[in-house]
C-alpha atoms as a PDB file:
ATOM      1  CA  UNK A   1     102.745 -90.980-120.169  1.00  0.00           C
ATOM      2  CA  UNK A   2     100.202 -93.665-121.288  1.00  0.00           C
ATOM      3  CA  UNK A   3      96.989 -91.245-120.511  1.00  0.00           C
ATOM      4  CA  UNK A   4      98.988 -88.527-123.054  1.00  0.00           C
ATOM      5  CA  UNK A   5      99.220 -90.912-125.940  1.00  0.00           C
ATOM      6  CA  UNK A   6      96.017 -92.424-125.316  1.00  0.00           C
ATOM      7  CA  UNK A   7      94.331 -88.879-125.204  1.00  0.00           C
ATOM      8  CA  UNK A   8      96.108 -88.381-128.376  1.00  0.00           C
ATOM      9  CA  UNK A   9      94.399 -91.051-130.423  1.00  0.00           C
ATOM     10  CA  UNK A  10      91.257 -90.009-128.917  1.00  0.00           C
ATOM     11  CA  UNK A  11      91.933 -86.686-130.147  1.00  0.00           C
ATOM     12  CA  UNK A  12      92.951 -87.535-133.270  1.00  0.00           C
ATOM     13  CA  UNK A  13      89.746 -90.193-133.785  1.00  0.00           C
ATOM     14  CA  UNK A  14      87.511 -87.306-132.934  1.00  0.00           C
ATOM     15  CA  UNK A  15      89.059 -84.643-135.213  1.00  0.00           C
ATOM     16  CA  UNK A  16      88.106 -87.443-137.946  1.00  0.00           C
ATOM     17  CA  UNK A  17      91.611 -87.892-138.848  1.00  0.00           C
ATOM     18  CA  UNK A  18      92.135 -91.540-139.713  1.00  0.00           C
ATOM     19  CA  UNK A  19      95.634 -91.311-140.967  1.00  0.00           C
ATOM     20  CA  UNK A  20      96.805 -89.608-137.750  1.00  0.00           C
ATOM     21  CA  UNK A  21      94.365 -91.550-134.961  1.00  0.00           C
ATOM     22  CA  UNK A  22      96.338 -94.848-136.912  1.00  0.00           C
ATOM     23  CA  UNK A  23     100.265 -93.170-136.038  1.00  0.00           C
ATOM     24  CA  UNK A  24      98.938 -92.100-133.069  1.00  0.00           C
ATOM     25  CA  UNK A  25      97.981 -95.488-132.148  1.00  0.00           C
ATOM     26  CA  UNK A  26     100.825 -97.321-133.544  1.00  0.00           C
ATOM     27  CA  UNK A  27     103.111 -94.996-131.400  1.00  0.00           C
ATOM     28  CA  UNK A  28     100.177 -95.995-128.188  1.00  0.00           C
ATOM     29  CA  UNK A  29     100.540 -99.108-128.589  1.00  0.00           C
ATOM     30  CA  UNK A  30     104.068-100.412-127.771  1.00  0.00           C
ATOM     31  CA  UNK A  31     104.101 -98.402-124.532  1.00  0.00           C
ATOM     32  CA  UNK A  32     100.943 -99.463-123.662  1.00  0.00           C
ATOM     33  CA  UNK A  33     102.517-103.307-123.715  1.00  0.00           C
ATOM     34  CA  UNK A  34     105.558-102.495-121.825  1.00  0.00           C
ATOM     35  CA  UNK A  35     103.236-100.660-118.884  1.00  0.00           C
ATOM     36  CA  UNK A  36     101.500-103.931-118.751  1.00  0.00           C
ATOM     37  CA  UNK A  37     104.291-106.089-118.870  1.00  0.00           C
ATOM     38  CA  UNK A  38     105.380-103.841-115.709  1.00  0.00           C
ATOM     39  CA  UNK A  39     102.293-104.240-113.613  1.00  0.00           C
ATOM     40  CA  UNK A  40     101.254-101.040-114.267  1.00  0.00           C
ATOM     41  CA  UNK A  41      98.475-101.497-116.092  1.00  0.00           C
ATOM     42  CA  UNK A  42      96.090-104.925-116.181  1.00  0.00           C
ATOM     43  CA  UNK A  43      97.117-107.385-118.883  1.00  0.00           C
ATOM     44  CA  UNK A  44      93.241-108.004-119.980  1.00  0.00           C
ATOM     45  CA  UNK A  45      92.617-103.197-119.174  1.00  0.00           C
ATOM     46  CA  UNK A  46      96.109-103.002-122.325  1.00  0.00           C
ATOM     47  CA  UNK A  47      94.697-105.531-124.371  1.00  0.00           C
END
């Protein structure tokens, strides 16, 4: 789930699309937190 929104913003950043690379990555970024907060991904690797 985290590679898919992540791939997204890359996506997005390389299209040139700023407004949509910035919803992707405000949609990224709370899931992103929680994973870490889990374990499943390195505090210091999410931040």
């Amino acid at each position: 789930m985290v590679r898919t929104f992540i791939k997204k913003v890359y996506a997005a950043i390389a299209a040139g699309d700023k407004d949509a690379a910035q919803k992707a990555f405000n949609e990224m970024q709370p899931i992103v937190d929680r994973q870490s907060c889990k374990g499943l991904i390195h505090k210091n690797k999410a931040a």
